[in-house]
N, C-alpha and C. Protein backbone atom coordinates (compact mmCIF):
# COMPACT_ATOMS: atom_id res chain seq x y z
N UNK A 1 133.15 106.98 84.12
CA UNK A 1 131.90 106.29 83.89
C UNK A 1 132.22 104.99 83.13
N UNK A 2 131.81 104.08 83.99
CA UNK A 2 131.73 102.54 83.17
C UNK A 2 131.03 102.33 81.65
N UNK A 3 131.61 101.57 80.88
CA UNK A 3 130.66 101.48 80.13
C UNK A 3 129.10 101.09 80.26
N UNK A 4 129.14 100.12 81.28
CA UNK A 4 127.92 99.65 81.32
C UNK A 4 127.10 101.07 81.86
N UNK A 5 127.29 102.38 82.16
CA UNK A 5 126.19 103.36 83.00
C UNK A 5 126.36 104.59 81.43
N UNK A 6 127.58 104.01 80.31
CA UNK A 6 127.19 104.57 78.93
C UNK A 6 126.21 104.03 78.52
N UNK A 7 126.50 103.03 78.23
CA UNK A 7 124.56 102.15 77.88
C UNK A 7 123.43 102.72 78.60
N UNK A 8 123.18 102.83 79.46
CA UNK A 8 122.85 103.08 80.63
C UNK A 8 121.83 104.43 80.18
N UNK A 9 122.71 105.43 80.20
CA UNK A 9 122.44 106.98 79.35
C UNK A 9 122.07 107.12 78.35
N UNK A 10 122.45 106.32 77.31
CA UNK A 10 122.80 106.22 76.35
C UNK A 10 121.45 106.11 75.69
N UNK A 11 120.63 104.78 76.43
CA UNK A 11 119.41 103.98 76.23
C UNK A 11 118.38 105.02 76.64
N UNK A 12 118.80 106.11 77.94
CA UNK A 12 117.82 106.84 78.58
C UNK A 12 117.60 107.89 78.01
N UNK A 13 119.01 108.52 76.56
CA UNK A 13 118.62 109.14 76.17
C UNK A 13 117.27 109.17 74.92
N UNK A 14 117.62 107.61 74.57
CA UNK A 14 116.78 107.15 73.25
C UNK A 14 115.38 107.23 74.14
N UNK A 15 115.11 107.25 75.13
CA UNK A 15 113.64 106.80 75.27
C UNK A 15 113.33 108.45 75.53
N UNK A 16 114.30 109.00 76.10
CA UNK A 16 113.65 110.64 76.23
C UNK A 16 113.18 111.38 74.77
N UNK A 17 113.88 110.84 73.78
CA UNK A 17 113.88 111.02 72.28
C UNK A 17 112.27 110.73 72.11
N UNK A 18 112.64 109.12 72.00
CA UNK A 18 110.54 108.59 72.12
C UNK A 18 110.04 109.12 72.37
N UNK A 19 110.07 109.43 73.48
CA UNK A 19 108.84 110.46 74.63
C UNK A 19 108.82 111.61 73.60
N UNK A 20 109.55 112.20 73.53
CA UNK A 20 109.51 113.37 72.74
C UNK A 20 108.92 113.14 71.39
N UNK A 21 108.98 112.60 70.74
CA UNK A 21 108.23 112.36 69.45
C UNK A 21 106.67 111.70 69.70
N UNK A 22 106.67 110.48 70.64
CA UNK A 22 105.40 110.35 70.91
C UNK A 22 104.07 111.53 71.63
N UNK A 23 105.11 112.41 71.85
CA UNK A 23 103.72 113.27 72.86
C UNK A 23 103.68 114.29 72.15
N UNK A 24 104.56 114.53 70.83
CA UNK A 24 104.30 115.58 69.46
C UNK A 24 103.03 114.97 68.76
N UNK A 25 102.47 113.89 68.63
CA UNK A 25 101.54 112.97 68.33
C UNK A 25 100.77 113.16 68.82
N UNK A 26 100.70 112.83 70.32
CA UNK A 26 100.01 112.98 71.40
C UNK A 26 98.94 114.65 70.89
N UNK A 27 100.07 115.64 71.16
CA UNK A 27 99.17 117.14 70.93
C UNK A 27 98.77 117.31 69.82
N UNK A 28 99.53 116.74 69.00
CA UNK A 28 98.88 117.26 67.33
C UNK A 28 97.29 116.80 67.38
N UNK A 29 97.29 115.54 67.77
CA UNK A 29 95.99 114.74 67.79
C UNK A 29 94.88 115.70 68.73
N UNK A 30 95.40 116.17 69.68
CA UNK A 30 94.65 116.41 71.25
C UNK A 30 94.29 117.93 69.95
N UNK A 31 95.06 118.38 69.49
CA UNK A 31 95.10 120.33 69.14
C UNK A 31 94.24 119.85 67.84
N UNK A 32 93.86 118.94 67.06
CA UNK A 32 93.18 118.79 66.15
C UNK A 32 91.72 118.49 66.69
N UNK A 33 91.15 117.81 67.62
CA UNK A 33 90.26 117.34 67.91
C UNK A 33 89.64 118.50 68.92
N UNK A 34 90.80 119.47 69.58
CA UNK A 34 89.82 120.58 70.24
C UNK A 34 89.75 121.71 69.41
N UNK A 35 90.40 121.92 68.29
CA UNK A 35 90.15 122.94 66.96
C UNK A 35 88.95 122.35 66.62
N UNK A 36 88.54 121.20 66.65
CA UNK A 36 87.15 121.44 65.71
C UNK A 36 85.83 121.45 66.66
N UNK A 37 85.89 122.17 68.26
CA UNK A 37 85.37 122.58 69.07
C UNK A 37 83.74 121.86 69.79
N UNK A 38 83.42 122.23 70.01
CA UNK A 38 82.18 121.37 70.31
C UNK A 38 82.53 120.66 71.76
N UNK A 39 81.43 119.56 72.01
CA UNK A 39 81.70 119.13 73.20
C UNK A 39 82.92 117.74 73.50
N UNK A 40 82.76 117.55 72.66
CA UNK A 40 84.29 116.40 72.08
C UNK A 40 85.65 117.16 72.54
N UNK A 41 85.58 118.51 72.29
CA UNK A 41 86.96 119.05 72.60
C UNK A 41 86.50 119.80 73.92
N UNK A 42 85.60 119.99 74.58
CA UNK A 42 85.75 120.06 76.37
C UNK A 42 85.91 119.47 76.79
N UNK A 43 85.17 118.10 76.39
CA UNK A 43 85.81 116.93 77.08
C UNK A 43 87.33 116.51 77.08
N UNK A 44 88.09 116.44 75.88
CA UNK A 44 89.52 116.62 75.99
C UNK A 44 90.19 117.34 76.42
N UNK A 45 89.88 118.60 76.65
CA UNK A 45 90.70 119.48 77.44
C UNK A 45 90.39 119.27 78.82
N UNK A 46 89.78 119.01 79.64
CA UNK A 46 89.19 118.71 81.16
C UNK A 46 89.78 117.38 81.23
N UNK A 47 89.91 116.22 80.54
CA UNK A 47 90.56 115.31 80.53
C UNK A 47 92.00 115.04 80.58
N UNK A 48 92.74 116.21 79.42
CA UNK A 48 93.87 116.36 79.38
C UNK A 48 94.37 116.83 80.77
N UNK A 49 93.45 117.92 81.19
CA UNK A 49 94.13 118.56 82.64
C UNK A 49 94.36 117.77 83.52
N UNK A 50 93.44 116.52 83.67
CA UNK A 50 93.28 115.07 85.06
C UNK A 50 94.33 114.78 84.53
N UNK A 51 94.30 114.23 83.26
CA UNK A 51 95.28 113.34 83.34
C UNK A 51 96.84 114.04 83.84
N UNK A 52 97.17 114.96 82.97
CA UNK A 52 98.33 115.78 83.59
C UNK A 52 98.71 116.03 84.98
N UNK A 53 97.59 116.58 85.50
CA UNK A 53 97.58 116.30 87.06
C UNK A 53 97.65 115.18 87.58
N UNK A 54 96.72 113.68 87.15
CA UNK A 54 97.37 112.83 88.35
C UNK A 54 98.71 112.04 87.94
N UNK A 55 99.02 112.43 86.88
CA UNK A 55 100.33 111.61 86.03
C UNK A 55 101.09 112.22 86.75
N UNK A 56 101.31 113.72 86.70
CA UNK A 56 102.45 114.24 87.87
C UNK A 56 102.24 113.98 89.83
N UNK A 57 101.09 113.59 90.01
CA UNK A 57 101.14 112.76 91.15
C UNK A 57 101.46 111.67 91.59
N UNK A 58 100.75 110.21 90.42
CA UNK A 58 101.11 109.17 90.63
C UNK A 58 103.51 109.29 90.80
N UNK A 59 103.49 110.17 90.03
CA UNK A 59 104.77 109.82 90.13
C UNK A 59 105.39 110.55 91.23
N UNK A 60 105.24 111.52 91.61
CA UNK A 60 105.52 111.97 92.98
C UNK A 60 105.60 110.90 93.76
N UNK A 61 104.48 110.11 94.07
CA UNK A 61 104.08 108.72 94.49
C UNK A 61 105.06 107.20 94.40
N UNK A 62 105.22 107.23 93.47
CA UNK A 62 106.45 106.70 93.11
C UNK A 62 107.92 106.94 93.72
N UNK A 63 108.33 108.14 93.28
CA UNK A 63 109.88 108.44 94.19
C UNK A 63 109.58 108.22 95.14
N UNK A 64 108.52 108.64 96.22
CA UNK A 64 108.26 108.74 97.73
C UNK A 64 108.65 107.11 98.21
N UNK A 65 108.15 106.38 96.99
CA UNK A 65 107.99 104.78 97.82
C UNK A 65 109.13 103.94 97.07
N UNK A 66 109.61 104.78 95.90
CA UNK A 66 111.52 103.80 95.69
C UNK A 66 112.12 104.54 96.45
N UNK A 67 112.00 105.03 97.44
CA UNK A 67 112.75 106.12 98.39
C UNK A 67 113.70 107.28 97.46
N UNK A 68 114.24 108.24 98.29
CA UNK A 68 114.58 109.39 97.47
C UNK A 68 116.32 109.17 97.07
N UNK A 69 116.96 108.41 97.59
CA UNK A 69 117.98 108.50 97.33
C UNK A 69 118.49 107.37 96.06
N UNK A 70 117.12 107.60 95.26
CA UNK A 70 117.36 107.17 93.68
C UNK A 70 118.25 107.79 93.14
N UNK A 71 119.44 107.32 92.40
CA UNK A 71 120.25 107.37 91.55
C UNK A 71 120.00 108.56 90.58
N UNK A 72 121.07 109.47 89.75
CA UNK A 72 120.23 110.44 88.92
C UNK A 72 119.71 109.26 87.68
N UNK A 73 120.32 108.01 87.49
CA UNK A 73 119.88 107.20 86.87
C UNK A 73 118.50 106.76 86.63
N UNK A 74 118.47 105.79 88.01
CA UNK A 74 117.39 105.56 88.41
C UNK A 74 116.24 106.14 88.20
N UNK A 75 116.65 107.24 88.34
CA UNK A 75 115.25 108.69 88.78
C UNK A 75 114.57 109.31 87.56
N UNK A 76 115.72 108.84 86.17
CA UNK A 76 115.49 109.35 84.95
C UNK A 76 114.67 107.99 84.39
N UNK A 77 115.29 106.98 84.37
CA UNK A 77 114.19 105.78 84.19
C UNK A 77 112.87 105.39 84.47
N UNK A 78 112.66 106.25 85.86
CA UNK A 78 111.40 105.37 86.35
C UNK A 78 110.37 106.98 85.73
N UNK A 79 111.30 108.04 85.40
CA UNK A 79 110.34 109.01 85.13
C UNK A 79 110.15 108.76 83.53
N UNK A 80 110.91 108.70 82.33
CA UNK A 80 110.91 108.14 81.48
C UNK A 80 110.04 106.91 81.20
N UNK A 81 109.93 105.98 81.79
CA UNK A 81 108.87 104.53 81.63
C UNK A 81 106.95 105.23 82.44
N UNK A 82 107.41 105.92 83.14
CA UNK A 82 105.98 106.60 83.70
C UNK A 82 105.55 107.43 82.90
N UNK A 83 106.11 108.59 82.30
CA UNK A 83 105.48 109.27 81.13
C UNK A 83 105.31 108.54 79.43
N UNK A 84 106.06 107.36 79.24
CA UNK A 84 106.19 107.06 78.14
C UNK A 84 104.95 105.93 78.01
N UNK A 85 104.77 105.66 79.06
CA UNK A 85 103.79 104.88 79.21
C UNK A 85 102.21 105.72 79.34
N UNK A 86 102.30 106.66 79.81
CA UNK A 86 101.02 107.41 80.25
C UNK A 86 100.75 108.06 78.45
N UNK A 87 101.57 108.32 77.76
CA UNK A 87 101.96 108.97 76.59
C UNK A 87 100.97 108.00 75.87
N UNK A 88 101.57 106.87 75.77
CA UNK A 88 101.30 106.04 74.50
C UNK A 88 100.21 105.51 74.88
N UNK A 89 99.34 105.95 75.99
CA UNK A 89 97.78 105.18 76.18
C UNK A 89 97.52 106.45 75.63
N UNK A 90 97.57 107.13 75.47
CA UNK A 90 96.47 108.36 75.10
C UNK A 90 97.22 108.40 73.23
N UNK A 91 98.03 108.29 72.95
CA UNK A 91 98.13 108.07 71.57
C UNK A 91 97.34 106.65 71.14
N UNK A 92 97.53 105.65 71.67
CA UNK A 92 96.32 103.98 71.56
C UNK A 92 94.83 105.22 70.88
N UNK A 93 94.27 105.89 72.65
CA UNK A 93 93.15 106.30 72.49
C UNK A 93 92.62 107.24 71.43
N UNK A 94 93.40 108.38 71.45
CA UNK A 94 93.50 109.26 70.52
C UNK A 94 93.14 108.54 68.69
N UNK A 95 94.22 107.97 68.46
CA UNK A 95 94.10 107.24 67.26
C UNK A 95 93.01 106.55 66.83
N UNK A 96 92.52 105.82 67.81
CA UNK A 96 90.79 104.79 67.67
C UNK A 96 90.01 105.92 67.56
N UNK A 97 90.12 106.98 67.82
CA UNK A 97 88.58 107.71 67.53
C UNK A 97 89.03 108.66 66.89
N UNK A 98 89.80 108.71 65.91
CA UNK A 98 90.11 110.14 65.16
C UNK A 98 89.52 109.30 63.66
């Protein structure tokens, strides 16, 4: 392995890290706001489910149209920038109304 595909990993591992700390945020927030029950937290949970569902579609969607013979590289990046991104709008949202 070149250095440049160590960087490479290296970088993909730091953002899998992110992801991982941002969507601990993500639930703490989501598990606080449906603990205190009411219609605020049906709405988040019915919300949470869409979103989960079409987030794992849009990206289905995605491989289909960078075609499949993405790189294991590649394939970790574009899934990494699609969840990290879907992540941190709902931490934005989450945060403004808590």
């Amino acid at each position: 392995m070149n250095q440049k595909n160590v960087q490479a990993w290296t970088n993909a591992s730091l953002d899998q890290w992110l992801l991982g700390v941002e969507a601990a945020s993500v639930m703490l927030h989501r598990m606080l706001r449906i603990a205190a029950g009411g219609v605020d937290a049906a709405a988040e949970v019915e919300l949470m489910v869409r979103e989960k569902t079409l987030a794992a579609l849009e990206l289905q969607a995605r491989y289909l149209a960078e075609g499949i013979d993405l790189s294991p590289l590649a394939a970790t990046q574009v899934y990494l920038a699609h969840y990290r991104h879907k992540v941190a709008a709902n931490s934005d949202r989450l945060q403004r109304i808590s």
